[in-house]
PDB file of N, CA and C in Angstrom:
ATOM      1  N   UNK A   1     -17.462  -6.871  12.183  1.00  0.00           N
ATOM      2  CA  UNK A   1     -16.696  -5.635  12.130  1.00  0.00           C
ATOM      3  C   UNK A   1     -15.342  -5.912  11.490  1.00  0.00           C
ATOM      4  N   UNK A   2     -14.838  -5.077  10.824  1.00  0.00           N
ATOM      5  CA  UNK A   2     -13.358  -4.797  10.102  1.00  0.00           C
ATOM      6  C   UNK A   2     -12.294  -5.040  10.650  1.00  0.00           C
ATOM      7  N   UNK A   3     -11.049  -5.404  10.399  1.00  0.00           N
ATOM      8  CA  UNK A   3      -9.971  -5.788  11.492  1.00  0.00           C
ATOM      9  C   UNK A   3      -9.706  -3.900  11.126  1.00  0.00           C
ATOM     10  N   UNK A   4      -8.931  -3.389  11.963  1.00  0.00           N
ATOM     11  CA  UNK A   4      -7.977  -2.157  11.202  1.00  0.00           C
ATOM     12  C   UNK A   4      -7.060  -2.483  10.707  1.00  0.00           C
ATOM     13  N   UNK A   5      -6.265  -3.502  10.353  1.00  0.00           N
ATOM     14  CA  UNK A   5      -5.837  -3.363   9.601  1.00  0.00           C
ATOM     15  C   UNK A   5      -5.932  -4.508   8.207  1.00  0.00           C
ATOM     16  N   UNK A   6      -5.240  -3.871   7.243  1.00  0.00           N
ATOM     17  CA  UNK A   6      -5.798  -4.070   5.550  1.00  0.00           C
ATOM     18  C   UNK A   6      -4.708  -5.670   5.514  1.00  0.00           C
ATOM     19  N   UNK A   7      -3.548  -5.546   6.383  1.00  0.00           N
ATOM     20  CA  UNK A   7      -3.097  -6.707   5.794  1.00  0.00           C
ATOM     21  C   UNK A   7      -2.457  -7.384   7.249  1.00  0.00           C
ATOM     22  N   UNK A   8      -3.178  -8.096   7.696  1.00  0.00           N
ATOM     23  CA  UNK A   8      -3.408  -8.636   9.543  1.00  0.00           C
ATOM     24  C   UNK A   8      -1.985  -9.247   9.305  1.00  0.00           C
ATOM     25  N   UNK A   9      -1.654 -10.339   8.186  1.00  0.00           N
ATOM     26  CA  UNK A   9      -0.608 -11.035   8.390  1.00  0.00           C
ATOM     27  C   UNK A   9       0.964 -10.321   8.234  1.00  0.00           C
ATOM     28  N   UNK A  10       0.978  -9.102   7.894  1.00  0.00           N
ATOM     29  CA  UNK A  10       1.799  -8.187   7.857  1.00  0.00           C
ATOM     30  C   UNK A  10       2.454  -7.346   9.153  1.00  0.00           C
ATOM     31  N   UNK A  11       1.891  -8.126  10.246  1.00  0.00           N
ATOM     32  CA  UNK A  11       2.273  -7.229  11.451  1.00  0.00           C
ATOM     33  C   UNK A  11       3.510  -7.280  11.880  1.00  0.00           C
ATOM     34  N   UNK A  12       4.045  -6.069  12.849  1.00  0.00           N
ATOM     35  CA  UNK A  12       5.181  -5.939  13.267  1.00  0.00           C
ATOM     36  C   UNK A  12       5.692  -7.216  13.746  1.00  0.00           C
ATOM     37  N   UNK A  13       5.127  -8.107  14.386  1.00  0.00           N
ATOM     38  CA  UNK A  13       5.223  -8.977  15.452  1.00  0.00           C
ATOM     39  C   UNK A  13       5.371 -10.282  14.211  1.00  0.00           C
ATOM     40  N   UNK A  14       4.916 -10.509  13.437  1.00  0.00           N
ATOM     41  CA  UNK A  14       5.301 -11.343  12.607  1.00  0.00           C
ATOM     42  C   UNK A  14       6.352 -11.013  11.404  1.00  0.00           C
ATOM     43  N   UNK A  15       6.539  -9.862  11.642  1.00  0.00           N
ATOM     44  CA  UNK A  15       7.975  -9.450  10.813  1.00  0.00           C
ATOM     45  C   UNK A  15       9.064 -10.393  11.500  1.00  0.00           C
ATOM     46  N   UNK A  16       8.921  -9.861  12.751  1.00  0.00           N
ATOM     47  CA  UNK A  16      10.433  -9.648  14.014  1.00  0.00           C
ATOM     48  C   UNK A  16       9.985 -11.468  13.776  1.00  0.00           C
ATOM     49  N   UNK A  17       9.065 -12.367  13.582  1.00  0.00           N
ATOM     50  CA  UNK A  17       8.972 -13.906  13.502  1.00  0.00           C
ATOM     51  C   UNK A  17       9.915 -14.276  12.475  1.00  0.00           C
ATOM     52  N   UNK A  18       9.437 -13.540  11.151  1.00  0.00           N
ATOM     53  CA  UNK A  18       9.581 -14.700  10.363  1.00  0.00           C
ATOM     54  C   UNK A  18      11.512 -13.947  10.005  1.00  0.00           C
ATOM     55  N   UNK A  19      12.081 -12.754  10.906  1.00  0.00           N
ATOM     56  CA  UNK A  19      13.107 -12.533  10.765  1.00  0.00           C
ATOM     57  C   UNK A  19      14.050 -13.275  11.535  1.00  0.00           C
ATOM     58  N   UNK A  20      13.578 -13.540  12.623  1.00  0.00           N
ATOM     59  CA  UNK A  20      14.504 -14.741  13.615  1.00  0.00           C
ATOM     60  C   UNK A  20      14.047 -16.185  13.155  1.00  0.00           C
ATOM     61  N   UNK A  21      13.119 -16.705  11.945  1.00  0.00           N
ATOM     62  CA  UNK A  21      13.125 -17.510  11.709  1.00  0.00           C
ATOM     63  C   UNK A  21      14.225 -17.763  10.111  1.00  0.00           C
ATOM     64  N   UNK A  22      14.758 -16.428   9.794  1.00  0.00           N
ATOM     65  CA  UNK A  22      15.262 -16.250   8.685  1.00  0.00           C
ATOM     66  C   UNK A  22      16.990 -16.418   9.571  1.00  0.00           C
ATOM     67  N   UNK A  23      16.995 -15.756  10.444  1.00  0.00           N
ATOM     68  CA  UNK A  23      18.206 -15.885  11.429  1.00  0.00           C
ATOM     69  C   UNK A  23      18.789 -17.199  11.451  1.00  0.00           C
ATOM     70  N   UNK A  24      17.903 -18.101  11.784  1.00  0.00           N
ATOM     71  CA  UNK A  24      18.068 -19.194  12.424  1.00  0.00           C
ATOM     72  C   UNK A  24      18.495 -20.077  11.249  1.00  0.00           C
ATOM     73  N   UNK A  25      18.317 -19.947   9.667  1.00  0.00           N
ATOM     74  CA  UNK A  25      18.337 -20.708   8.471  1.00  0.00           C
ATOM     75  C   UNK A  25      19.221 -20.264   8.083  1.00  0.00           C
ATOM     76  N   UNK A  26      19.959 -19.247   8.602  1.00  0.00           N
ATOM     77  CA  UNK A  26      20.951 -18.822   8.343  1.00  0.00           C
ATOM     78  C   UNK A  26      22.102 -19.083   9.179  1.00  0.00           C
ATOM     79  N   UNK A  27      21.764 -19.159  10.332  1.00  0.00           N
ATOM     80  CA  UNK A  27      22.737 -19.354  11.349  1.00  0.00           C
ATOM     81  C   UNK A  27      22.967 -21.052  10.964  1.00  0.00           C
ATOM     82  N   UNK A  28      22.061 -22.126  11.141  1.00  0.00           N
ATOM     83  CA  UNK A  28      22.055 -23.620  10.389  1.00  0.00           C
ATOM     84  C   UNK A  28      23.015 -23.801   8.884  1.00  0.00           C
ATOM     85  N   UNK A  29      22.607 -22.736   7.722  1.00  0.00           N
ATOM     86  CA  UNK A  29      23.605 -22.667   6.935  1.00  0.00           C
ATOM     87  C   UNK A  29      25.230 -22.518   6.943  1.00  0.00           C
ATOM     88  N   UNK A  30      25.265 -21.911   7.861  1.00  0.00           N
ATOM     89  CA  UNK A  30      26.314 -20.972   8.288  1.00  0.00           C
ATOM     90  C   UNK A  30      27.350 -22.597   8.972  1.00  0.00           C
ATOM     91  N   UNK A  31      26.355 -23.238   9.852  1.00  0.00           N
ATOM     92  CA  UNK A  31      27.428 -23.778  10.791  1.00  0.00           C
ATOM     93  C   UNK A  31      27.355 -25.423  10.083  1.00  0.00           C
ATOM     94  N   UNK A  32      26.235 -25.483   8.951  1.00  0.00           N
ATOM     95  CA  UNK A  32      26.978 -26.937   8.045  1.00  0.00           C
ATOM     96  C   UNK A  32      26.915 -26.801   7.036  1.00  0.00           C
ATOM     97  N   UNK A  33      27.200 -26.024   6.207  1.00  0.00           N
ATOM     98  CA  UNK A  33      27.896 -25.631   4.979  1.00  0.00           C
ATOM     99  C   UNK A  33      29.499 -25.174   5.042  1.00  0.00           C
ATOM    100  N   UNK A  34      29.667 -24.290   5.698  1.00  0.00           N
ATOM    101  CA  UNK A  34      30.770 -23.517   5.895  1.00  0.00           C
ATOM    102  C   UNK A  34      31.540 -24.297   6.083  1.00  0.00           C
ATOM    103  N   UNK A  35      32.968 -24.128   4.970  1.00  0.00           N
ATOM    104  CA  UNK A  35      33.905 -25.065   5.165  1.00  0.00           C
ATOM    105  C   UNK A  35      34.785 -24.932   6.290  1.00  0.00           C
ATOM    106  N   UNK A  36      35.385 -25.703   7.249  1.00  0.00           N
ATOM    107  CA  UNK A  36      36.449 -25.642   8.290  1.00  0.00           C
ATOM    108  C   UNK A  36      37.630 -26.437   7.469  1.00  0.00           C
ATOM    109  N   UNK A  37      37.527 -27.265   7.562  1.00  0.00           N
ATOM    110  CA  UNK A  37      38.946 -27.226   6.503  1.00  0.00           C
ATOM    111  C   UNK A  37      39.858 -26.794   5.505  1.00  0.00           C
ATOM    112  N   UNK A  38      41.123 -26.154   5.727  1.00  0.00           N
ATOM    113  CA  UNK A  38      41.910 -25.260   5.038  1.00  0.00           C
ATOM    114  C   UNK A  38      41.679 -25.824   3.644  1.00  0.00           C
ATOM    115  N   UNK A  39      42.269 -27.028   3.446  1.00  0.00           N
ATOM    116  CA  UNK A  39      42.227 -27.838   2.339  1.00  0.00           C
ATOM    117  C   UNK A  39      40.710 -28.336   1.229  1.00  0.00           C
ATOM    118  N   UNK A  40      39.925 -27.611   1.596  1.00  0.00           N
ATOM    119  CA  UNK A  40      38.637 -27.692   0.896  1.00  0.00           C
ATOM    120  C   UNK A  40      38.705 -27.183  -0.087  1.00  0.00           C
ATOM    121  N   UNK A  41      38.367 -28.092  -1.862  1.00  0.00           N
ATOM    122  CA  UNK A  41      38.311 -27.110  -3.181  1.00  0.00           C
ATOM    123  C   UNK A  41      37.729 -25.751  -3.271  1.00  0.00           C
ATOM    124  N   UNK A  42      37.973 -25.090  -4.176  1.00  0.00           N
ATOM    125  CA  UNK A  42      36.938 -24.050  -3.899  1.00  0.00           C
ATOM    126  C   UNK A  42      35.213 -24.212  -4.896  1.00  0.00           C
ATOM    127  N   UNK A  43      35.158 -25.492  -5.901  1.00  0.00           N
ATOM    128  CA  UNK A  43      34.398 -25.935  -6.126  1.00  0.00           C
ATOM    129  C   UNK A  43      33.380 -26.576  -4.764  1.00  0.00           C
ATOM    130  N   UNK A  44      33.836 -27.424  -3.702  1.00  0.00           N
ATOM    131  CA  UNK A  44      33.548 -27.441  -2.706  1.00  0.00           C
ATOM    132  C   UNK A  44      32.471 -26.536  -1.662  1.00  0.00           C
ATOM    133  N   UNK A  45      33.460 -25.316  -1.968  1.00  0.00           N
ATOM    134  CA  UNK A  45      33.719 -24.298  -0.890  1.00  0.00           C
ATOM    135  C   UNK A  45      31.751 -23.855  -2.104  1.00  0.00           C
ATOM    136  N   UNK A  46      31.584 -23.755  -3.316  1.00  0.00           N
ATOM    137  CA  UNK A  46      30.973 -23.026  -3.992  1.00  0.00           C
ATOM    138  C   UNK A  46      29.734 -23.658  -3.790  1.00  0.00           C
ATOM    139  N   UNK A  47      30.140 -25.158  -3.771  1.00  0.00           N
ATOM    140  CA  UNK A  47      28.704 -25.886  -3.780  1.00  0.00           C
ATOM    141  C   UNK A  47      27.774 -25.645  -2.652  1.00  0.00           C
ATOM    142  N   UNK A  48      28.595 -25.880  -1.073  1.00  0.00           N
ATOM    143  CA  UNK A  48      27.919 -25.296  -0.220  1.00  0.00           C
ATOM    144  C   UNK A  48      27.272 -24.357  -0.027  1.00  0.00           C
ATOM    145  N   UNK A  49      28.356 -23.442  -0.450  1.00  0.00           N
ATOM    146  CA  UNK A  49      27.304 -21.884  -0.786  1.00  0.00           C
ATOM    147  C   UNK A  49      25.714 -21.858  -1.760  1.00  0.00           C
ATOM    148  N   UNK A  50      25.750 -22.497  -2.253  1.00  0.00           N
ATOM    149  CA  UNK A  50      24.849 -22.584  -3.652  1.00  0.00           C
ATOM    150  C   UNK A  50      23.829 -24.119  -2.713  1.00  0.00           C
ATOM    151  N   UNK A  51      24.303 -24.657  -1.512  1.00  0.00           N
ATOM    152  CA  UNK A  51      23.339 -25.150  -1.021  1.00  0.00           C
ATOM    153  C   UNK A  51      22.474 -24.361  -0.067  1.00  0.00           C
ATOM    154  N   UNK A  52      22.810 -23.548   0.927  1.00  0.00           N
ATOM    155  CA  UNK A  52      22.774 -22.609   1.715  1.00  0.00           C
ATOM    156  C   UNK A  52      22.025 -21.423   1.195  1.00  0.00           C
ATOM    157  N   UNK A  53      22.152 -20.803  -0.120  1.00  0.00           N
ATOM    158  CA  UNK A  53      21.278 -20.121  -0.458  1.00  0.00           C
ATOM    159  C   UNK A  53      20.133 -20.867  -1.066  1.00  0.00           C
ATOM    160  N   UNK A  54      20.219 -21.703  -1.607  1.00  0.00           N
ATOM    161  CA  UNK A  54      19.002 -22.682  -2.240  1.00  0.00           C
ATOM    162  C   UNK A  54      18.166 -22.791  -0.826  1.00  0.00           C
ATOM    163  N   UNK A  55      18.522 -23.140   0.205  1.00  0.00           N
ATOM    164  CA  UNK A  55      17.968 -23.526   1.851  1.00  0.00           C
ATOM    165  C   UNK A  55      17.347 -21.778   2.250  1.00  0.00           C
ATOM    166  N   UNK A  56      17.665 -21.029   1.783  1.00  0.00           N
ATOM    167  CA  UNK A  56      17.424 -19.465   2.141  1.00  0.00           C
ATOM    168  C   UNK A  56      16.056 -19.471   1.333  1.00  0.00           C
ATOM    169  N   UNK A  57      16.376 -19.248   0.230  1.00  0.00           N
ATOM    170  CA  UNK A  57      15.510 -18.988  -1.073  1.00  0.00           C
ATOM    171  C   UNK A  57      14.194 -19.492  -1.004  1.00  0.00           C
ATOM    172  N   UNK A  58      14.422 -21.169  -0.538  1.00  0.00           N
ATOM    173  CA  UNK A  58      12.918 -22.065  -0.725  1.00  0.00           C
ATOM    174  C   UNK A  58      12.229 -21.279   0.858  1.00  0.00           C
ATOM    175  N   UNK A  59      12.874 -21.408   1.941  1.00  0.00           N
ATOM    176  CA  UNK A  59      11.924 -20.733   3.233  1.00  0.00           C
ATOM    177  C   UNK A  59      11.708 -19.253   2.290  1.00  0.00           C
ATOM    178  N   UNK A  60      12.180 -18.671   2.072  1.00  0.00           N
ATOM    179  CA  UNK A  60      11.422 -17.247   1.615  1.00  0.00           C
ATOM    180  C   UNK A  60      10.144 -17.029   0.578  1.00  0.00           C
ATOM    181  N   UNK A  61      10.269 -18.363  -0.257  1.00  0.00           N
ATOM    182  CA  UNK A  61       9.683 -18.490  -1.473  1.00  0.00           C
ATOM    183  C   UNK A  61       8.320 -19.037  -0.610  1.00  0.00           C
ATOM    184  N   UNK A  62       8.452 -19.900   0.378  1.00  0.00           N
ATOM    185  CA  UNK A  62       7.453 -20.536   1.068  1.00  0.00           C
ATOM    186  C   UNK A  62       6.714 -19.093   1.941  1.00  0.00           C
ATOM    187  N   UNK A  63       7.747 -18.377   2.746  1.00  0.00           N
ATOM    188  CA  UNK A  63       6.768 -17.056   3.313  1.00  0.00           C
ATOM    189  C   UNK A  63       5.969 -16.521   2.160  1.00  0.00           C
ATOM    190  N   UNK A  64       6.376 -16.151   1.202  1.00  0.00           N
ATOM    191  CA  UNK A  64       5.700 -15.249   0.080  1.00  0.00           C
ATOM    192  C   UNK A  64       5.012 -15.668  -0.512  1.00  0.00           C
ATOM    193  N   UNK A  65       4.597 -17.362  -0.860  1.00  0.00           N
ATOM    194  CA  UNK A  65       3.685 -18.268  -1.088  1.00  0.00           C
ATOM    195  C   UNK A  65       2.104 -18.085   0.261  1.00  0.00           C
ATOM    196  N   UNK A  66       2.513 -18.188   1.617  1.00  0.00           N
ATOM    197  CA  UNK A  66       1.604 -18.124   2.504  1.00  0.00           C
ATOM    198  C   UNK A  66       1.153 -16.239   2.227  1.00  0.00           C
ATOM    199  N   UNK A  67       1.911 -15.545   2.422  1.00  0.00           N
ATOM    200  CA  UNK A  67       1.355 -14.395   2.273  1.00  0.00           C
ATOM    201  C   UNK A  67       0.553 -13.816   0.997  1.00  0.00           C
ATOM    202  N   UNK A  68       1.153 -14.322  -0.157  1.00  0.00           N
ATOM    203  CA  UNK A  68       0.077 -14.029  -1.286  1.00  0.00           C
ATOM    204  C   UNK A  68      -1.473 -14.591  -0.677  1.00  0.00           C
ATOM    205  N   UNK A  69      -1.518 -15.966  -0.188  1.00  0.00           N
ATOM    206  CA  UNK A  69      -2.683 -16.914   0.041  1.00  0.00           C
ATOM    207  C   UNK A  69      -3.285 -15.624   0.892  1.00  0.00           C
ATOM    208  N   UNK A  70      -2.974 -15.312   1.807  1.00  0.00           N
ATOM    209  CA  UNK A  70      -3.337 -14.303   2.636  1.00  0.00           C
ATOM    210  C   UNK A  70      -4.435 -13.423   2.328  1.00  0.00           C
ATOM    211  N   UNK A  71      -3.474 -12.393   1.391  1.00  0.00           N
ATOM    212  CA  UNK A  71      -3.784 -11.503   0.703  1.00  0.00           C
ATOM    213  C   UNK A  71      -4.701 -11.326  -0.421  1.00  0.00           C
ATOM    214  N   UNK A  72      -4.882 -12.781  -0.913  1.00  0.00           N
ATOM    215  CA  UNK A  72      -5.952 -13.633  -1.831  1.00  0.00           C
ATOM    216  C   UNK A  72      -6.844 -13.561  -0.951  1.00  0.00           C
ATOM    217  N   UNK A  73      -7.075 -14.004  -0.138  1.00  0.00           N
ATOM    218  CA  UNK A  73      -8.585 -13.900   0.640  1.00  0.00           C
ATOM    219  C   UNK A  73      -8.933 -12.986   1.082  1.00  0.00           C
ATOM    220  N   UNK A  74      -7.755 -12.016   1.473  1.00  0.00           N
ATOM    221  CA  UNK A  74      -8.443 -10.463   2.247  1.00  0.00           C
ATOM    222  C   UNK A  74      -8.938  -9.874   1.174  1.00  0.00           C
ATOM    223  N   UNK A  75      -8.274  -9.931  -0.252  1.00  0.00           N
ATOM    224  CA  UNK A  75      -9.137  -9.137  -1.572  1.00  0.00           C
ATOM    225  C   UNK A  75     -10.122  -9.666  -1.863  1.00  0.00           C
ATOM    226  N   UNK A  76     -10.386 -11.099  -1.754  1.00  0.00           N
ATOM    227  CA  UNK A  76     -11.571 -12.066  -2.080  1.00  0.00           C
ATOM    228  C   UNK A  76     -12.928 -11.371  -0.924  1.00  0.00           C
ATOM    229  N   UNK A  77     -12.480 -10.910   0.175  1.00  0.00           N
ATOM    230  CA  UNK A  77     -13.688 -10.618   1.163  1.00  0.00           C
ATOM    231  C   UNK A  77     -13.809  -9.393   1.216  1.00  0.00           C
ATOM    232  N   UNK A  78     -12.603  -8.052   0.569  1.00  0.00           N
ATOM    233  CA  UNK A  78     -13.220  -6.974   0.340  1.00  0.00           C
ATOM    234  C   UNK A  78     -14.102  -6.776  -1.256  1.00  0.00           C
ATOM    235  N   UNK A  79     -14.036  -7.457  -1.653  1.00  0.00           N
ATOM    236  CA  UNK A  79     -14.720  -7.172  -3.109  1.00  0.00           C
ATOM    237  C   UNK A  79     -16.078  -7.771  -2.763  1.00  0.00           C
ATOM    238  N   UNK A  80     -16.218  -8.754  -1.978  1.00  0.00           N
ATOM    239  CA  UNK A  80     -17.808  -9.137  -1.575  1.00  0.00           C
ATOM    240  C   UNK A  80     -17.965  -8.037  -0.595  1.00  0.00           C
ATOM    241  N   UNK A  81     -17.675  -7.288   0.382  1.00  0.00           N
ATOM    242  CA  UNK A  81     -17.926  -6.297   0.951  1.00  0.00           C
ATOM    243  C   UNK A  81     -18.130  -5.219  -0.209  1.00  0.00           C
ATOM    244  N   UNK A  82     -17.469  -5.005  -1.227  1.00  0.00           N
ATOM    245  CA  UNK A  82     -17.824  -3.937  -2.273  1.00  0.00           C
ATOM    246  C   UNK A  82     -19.242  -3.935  -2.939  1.00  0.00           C
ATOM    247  N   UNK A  83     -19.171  -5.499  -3.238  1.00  0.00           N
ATOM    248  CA  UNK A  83     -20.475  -5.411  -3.969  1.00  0.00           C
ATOM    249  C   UNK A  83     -21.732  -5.402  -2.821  1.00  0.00           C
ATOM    250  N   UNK A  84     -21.699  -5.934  -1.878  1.00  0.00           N
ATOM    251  CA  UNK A  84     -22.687  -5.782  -0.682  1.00  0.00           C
ATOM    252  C   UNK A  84     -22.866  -4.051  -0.694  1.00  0.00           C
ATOM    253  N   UNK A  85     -22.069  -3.407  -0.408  1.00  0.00           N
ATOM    254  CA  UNK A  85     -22.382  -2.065  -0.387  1.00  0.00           C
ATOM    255  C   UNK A  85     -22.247  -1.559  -2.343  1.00  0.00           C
ATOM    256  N   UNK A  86     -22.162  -1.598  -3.063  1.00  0.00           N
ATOM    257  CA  UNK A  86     -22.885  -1.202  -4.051  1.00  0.00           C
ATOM    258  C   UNK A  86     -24.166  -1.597  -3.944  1.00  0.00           C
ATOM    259  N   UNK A  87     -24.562  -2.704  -3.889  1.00  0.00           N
ATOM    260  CA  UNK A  87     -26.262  -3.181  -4.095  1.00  0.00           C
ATOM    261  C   UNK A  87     -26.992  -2.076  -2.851  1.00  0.00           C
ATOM    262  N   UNK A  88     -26.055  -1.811  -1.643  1.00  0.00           N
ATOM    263  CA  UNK A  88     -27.014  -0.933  -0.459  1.00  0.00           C
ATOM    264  C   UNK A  88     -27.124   0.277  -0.775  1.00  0.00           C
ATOM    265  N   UNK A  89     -26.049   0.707  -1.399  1.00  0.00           N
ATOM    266  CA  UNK A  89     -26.021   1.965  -2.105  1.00  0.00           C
ATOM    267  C   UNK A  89     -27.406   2.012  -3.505  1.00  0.00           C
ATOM    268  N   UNK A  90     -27.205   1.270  -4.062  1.00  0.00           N
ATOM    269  CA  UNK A  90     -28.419   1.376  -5.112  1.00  0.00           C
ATOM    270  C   UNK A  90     -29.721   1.428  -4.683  1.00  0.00           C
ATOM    271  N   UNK A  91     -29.937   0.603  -3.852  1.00  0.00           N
ATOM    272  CA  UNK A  91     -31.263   0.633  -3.095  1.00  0.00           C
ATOM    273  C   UNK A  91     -31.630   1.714  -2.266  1.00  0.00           C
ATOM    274  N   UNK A  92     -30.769   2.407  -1.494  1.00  0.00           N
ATOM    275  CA  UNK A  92     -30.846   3.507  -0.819  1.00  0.00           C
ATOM    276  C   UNK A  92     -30.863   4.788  -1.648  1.00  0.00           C
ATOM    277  N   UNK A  93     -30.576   4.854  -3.192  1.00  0.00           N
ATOM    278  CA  UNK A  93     -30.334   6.093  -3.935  1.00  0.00           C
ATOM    279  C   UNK A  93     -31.780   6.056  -4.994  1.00  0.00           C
ATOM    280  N   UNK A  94     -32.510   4.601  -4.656  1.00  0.00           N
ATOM    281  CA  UNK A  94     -33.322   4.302  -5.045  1.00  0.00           C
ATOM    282  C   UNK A  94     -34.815   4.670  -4.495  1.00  0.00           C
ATOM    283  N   UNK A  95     -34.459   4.867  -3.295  1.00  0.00           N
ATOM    284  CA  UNK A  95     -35.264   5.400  -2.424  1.00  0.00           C
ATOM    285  C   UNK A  95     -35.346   6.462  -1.720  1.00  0.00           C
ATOM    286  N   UNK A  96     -34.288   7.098  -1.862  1.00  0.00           N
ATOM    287  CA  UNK A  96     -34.129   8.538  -1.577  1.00  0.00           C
ATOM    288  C   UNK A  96     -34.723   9.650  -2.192  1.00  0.00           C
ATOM    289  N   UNK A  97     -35.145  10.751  -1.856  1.00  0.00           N
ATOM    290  CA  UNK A  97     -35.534  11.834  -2.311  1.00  0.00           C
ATOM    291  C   UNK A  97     -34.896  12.617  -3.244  1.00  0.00           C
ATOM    292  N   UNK A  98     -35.423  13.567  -4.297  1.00  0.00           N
ATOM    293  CA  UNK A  98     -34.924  14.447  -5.042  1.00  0.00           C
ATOM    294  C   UNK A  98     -33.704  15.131  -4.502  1.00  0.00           C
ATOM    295  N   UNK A  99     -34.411  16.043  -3.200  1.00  0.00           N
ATOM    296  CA  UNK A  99     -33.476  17.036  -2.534  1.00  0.00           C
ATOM    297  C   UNK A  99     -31.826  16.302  -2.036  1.00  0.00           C
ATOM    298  N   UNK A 100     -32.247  14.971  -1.730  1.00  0.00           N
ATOM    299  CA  UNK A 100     -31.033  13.897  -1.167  1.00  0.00           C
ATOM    300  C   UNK A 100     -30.489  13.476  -2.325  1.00  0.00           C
ATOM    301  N   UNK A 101     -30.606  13.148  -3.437  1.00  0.00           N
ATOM    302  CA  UNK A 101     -29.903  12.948  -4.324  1.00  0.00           C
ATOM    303  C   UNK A 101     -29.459  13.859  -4.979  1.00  0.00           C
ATOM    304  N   UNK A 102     -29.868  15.402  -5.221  1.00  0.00           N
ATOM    305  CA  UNK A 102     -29.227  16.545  -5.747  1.00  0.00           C
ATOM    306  C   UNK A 102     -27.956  16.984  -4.330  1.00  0.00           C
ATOM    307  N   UNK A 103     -28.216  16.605  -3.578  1.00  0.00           N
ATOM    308  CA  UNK A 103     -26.778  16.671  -2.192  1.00  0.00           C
ATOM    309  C   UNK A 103     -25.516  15.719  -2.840  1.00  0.00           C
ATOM    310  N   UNK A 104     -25.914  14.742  -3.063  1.00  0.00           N
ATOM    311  CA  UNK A 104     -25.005  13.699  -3.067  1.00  0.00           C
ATOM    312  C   UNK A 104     -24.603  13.960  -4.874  1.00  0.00           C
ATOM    313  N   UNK A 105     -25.480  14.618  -5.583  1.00  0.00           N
ATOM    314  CA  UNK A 105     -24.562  14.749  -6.997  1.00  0.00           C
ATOM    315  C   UNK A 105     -23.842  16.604  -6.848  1.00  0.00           C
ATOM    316  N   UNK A 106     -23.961  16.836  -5.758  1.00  0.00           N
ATOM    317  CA  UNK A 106     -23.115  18.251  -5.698  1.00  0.00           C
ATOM    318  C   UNK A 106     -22.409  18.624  -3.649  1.00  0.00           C
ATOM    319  N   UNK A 107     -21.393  17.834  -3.518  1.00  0.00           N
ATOM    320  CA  UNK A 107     -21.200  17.428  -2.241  1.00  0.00           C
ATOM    321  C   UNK A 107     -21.220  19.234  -1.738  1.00  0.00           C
ATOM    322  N   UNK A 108     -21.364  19.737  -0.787  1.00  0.00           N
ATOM    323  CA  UNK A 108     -20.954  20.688  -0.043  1.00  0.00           C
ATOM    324  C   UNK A 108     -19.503  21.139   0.023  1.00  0.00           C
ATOM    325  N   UNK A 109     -18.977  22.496  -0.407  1.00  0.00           N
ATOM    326  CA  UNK A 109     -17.399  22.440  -0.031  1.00  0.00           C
ATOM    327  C   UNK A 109     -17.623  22.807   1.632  1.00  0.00           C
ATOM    328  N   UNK A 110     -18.217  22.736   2.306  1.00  0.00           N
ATOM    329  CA  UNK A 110     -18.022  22.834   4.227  1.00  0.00           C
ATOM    330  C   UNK A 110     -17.048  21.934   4.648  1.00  0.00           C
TER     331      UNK A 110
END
């Protein structure tokens, strides 16, 4: 049977994850990058920054790496579900009656 939903790894509950895991790479950036000393260049002050987002960037690049993979296989197993039901569909339209196939080439407006 089908999950309901189309993209499982997309759930609320792994949002609110991978957002306190985004928190936390941020909060780590935050408390050893960030300069405390008055006297820090601002070349210094820039590099950190430019380390800190590089440290942001690669965890995000890595979520969106696992989630494509994801999403690669959920399309990989609905398109074999497609063609499974095209072939059932052919066989069944194959074997159906006149009266049943003049239904299905003129649906009912009811």
């Amino acid at each position: 049977m089908m999950k309901s939903s189309v993209f499982p790894s997309i759930s609320e509950n792994n949002l609110f994850k991978q957002s306190d895991q985004m928190k936390q790479i941020i909060n780590y950036a935050l408390v050893n990058f960030y300069p405390n000393a008055s006297g820090t260049s601002g070349v210094a002050i820039d590099n950190k920054i430019e380390q800190a987002m590089d440290l942001v960037k690669s965890h995000l690049m890595f979520a969106v790496r696992e989630e494509v993979e994801v999403l690669k296989e959920k399309i990989a197993e609905l398109m074999e579900r497609i063609s499974h039901l095209e072939m059932e569909n052919s066989i069944l339209k194959a074997n159906a009656t006149q009266e049943t196939l003049a239904q299905l080439g003129h649906p009912s407006s009811s």
